[in-house]
Every structure is written in C-alpha cells, then in structure tokens.
Protein backbone atom coordinates (compact mmCIF):
# COMPACT_ATOMS: atom_id res chain seq x y z
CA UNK A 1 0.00 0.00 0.00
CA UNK A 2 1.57 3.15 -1.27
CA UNK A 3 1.08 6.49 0.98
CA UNK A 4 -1.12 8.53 -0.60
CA UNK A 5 -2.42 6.19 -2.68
CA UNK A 6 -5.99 7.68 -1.74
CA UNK A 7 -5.06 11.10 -0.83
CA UNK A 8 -8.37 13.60 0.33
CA UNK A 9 -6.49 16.33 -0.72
CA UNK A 10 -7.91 16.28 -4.14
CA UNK A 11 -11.33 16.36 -2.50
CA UNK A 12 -13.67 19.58 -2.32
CA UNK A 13 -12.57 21.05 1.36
CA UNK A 14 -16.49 20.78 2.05
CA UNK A 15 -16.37 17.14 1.00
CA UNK A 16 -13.89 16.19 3.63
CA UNK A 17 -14.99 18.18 6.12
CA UNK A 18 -18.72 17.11 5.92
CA UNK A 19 -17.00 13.46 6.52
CA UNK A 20 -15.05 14.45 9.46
CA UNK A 21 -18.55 15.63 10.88
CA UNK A 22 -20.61 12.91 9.86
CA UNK A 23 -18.15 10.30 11.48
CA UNK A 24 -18.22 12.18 14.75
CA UNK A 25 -22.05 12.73 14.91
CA UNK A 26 -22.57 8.61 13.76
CA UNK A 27 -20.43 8.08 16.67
CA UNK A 28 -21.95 10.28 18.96
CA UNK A 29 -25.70 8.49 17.82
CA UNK A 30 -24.37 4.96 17.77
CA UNK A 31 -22.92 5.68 21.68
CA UNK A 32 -21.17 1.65 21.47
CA UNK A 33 -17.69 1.08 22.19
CA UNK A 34 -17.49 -1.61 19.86
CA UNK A 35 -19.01 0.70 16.47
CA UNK A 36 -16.79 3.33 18.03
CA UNK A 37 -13.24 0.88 17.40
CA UNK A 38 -14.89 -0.27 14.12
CA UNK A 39 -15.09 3.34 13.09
CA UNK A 40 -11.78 4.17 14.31
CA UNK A 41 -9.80 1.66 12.60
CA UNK A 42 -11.50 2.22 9.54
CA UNK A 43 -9.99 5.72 10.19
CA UNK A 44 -6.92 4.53 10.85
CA UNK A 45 -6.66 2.69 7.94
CA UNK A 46 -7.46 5.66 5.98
CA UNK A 47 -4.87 7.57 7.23
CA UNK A 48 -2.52 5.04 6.31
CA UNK A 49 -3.17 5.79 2.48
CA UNK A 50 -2.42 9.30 3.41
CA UNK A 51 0.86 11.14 2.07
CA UNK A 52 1.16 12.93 5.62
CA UNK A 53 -0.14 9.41 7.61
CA UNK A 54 3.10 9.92 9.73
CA UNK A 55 2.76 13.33 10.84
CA UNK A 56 -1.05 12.98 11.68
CA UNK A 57 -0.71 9.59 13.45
CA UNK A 58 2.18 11.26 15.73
CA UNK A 59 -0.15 14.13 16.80
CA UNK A 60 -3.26 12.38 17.66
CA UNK A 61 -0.94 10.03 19.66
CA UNK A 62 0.38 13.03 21.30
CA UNK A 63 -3.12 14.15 21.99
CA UNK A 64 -4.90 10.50 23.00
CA UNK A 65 -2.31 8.85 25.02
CA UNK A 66 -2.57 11.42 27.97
CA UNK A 67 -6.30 11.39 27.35
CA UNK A 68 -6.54 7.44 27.41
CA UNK A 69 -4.34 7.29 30.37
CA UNK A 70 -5.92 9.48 32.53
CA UNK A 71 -9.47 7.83 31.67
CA UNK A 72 -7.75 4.51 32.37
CA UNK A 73 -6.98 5.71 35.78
CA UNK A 74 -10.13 7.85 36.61
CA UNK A 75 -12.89 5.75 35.58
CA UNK A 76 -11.19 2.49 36.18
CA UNK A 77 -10.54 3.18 39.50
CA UNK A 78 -12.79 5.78 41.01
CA UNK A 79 -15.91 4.91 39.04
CA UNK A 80 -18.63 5.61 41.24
CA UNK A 81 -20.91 3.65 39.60
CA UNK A 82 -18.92 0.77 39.19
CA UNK A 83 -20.89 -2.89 40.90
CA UNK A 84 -18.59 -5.50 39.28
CA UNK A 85 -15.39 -5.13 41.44
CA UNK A 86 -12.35 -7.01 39.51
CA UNK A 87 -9.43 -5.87 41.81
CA UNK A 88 -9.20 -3.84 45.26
CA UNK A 89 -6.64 -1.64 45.74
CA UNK A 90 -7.23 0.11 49.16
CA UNK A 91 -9.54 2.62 48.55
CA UNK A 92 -9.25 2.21 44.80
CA UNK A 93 -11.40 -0.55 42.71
CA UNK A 94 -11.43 -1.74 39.44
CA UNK A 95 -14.73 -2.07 38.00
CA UNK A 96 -16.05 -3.56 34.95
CA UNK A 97 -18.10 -1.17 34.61
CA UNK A 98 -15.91 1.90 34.78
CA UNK A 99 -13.38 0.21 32.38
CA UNK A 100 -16.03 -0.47 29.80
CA UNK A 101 -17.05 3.46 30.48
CA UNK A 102 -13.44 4.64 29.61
CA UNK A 103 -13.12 2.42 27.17
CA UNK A 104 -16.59 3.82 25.36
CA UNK A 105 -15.40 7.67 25.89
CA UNK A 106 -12.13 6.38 25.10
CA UNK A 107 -12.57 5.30 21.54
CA UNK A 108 -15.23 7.86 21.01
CA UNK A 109 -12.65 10.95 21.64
CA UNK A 110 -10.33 8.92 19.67
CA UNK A 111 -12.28 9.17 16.80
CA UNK A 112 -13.22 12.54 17.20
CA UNK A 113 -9.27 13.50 17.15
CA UNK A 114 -8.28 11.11 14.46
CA UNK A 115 -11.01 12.71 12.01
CA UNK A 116 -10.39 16.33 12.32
CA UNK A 117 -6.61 15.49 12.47
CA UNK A 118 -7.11 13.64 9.20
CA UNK A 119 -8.87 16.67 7.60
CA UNK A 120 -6.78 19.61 8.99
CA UNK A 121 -3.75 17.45 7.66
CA UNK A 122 -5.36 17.24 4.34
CA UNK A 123 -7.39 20.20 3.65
CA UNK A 124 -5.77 22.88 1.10
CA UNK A 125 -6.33 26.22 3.34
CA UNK A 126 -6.78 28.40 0.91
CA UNK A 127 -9.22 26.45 -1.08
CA UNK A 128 -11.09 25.74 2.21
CA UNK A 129 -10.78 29.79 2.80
CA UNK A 130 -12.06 30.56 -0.69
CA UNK A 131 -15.18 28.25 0.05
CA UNK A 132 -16.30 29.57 2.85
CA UNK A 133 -16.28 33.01 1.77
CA UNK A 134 -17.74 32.32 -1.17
CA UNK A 135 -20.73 30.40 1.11
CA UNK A 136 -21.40 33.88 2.57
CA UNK A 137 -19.33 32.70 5.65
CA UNK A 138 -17.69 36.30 7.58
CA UNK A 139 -14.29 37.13 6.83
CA UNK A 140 -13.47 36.72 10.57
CA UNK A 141 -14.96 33.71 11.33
CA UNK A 142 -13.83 32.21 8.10
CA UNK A 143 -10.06 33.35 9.27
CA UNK A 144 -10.86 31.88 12.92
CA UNK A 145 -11.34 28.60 11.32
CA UNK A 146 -8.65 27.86 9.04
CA UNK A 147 -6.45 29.08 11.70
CA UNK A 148 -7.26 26.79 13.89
CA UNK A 149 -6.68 23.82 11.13
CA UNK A 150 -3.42 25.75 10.19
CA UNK A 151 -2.00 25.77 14.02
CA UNK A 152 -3.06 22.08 14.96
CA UNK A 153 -0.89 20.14 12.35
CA UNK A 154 2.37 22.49 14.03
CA UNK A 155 0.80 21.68 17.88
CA UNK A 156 2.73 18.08 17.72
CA UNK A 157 5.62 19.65 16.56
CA UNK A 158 5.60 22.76 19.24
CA UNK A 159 4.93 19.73 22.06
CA UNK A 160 8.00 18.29 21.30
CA UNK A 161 10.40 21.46 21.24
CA UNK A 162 8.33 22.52 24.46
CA UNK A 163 9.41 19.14 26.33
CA UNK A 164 13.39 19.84 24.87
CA UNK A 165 13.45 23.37 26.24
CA UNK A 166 12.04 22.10 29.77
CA UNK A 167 13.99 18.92 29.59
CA UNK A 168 17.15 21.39 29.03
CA UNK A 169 15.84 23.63 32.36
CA UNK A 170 16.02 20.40 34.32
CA UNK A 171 12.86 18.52 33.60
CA UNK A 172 12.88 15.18 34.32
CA UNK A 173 10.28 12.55 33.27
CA UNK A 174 10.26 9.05 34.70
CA UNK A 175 8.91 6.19 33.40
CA UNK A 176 5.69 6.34 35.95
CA UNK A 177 2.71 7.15 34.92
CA UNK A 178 2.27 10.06 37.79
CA UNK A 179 5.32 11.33 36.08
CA UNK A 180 3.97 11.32 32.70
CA UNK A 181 0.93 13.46 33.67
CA UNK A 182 2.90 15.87 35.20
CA UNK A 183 4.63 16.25 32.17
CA UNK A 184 1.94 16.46 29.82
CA UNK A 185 -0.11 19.23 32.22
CA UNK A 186 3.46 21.14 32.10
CA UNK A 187 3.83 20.77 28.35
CA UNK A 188 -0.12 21.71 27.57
CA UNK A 189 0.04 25.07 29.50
CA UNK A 190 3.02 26.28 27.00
CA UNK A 191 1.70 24.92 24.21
CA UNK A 192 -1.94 26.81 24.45
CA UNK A 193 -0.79 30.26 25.87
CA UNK A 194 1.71 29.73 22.19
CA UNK A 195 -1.09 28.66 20.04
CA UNK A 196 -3.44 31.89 21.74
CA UNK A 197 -0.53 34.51 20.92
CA UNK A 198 0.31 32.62 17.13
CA UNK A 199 -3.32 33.29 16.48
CA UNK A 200 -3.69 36.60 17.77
CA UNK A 201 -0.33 37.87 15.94
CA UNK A 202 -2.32 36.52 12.66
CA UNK A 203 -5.46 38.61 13.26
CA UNK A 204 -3.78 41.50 13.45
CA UNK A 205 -1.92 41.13 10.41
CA UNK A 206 -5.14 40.05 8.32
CA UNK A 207 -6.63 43.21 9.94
CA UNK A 208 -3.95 45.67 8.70
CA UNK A 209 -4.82 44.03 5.20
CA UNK A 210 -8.30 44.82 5.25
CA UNK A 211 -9.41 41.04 5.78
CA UNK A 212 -11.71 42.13 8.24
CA UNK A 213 -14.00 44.69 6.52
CA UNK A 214 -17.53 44.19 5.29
CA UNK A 215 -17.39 44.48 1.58
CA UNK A 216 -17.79 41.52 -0.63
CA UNK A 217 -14.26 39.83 -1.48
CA UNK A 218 -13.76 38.08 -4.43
CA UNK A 219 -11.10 35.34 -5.06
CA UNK A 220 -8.61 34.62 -7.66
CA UNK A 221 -9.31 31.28 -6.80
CA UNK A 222 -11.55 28.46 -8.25
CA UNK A 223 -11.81 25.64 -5.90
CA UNK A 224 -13.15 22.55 -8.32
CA UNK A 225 -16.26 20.65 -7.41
CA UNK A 226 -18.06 18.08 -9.25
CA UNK A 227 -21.86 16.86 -9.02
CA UNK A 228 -20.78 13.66 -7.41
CA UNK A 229 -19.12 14.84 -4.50
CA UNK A 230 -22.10 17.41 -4.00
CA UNK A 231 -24.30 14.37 -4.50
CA UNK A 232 -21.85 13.16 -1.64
CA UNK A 233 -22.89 15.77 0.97
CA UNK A 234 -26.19 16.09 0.42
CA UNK A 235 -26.08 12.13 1.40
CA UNK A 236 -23.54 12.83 4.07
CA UNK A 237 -26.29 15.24 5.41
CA UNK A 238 -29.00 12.97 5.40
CA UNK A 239 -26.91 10.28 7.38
CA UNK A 240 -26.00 13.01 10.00
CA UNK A 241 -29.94 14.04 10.60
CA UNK A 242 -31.17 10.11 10.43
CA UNK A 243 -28.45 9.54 13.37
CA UNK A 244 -29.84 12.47 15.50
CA UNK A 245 -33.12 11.24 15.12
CA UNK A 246 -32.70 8.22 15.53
CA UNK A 247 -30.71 8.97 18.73
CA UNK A 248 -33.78 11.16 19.78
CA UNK A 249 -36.10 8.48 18.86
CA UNK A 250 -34.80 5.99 21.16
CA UNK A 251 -34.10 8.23 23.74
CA UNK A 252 -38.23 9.01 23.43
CA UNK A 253 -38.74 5.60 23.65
CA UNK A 254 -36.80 4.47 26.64
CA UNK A 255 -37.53 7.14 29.08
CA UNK A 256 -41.49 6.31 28.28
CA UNK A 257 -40.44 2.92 29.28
C-alpha cells in the first residue's frame, strides 16, 4: 500500500470536512464502544493511504495517550458507579463497569481526534478559505477557522520542542505514569498560551490588510467541485440528521419505558 495512494487532498474542502462531521455525529448516535473501534480503525486505515499518515498519526498520539491514560486511571478506579469489582486496591477498585465506560469515551474521543486530524492534515487552506467566503461565511470567522486547522498540524511539533526546552531547564520525566501526567499538564500550559498569541499575531496582520471589513471579497481562486461529490454531501447530510433522530427516537422511547 503506497502512501497517498488515496489522498483527500484532491477532495472539495467541504467534501472532507462534511466526513469528518458525519463520522463524529454517527459516533456520537451509535454511543457503542465496539461501532466506536470499528469506526476508528477504519480511520486509521485511511490515514494510512495518506501522504502525511506519519505526521497525523504522531499528533493524535500526542493528543490521546494522555487522554486514554488518565481515563484509564479515573474511571477504572474511582468509578462511582462501578458494581462488578475485579481488583481492590485500598480505597481504589477496578470495575467492569468503569473500564467499559473509559473504554466507550475512550474510543469515542479517539475518533473525534483522528477525524479532524485527518482533515486539517489534508485540507488545502486556501481552497477551504475561498469556500467559505464564497458560502457567505464572515471574513473573521472564516479566518478563525482555518487558523485553527493551520496551528493544529504544528501543535505536535511545538509539544515536542516545548518538552526539549524544559527537559534542558532540568525537567525530568520518569517512566511512571504520575510522572507522565505531570509532564503532559506542564507541556499543555506552553503549548496553548503559544497557540493563543500565534493566532492573535495573525489577526492582526489580516486586519492591517483589510481582511476584516464588510465588503464583498472576491477570489482569484476556483476551488473545483463536481456533481458527485455534491451528491456526496447532500447524502452525508442525510446520514448526519437520520443519526440524531434516531438517537432522539430511542431516547423518546426508553424514558417512556
């Protein structure tokens, strides 16, 4: 299997995004550890046949291992709902029922991550810009957007030149897990307060360029789009609101029971 092979990036930006949202709401509606793993290997599969498969596996690991690990220890020991007790440690049980509760949000979030990473690592920003503006979307909000897909695919990157710089001031991470989570909470504070000011210096700079006014803007750009993928969303759409409702429907259903 070749990277890239089956590359999104030649995809309308609206294509791929309307399947990054449409995963996460099926996911959300389907609320079953086991669709949840199906869904994210299919993902991870996916990304696989991506040209950029390395970069975005290494930042949703950077994002889901902390995540996973401090679900593991949370829910899988302090679960107050948990009945099935596997192991006792003092006053800290395992429960079946908290592990198969942070395994369900577990895989859930990891598909969330995984499918936005996927599309932020494969969307063209300024085709994605030029859509969205020319969908009547504000300047501003448009900008707030596609910086926030411009900054995450860096945020793996920054993470790791964050731990160098502390591990240089005398930072020292042991193999524990304890130690680990320290780490990450000492790394995470850096990392947003960076991303904030990145972001910020950008607005001001699309500001002093007139991004930011009310007139119509027109593009130089022509971002292609063909009746099948259009076909695509409309389906994509229709998936999305038959979850919800479904969802709602069953929700109806059990509480009158």
């Amino acid at each position: 299997m070749t990277p890239g092979s089956s590359s999104l990036e030649r995809l309308n930006p609206l294509t791929t995004l309307g399947g990054a949202a449409t995963v996460a709401v099926i996911t959300t509606a389907a609320a079953h550890w086991a669709f949840s793993l199906a869904v994210l290997a299919g993902l991870f599969f996916l990304t696989l046949r991506q040209a950029r498969a390395a970069s975005v596996l290494r930042a949703a690991a950077a994002i889901l291992l902390p995540f996973w690990a401090a679900l593991l220890l949370v829910h899988g020991l302090f679960f107050p709902e948990g009945r099935t007790v596997l192991a006792s440690f003092g006053p800290a049980a395992v429960t079946r029922e908290g592990l198969l509760f942070a395994l369900d949000a577990g895989l859930r979030t990891g598909v969330f991550v995984l499918a936005f990473l996927l599309f932020s690592f494969t969307v063209r920003v300024p085709e994605l810009l030029t859509v969205l503006s020319a969908r009547g979307l504000p300047p501003r909000l448009g900008f707030v957007v596609v910086s926030a897909l411009t900054l995450l695919p860096a945020a793996a990157q920054r993470i790791r030149r964050i731990r160098a710089a502390q591990e240089a001031r005398g930072l020292v991470i042991g193999r524990s897990l304890a130690s680990r989570l320290l780490a990450a909470r000492l790394q995470a504070v850096p990392l947003v307060l960076s991303l904030v000011h990145e972001s910020g210096e950008r607005a001001q700079a699309l500001d002093a360029r007139g991004f930011s006014g009310r007139q119509p803007h027109t593009s130089l750009q022509t971002v292609p789009d063909s009746t099948r993928q259009r076909a695509a969303r409309r389906a994509l759409f229709v998936v999305c609101a038959a979850a919800v409702a479904g969802r709602v429907a069953l929700a109806l259903m059990g509480g009158r029971a």
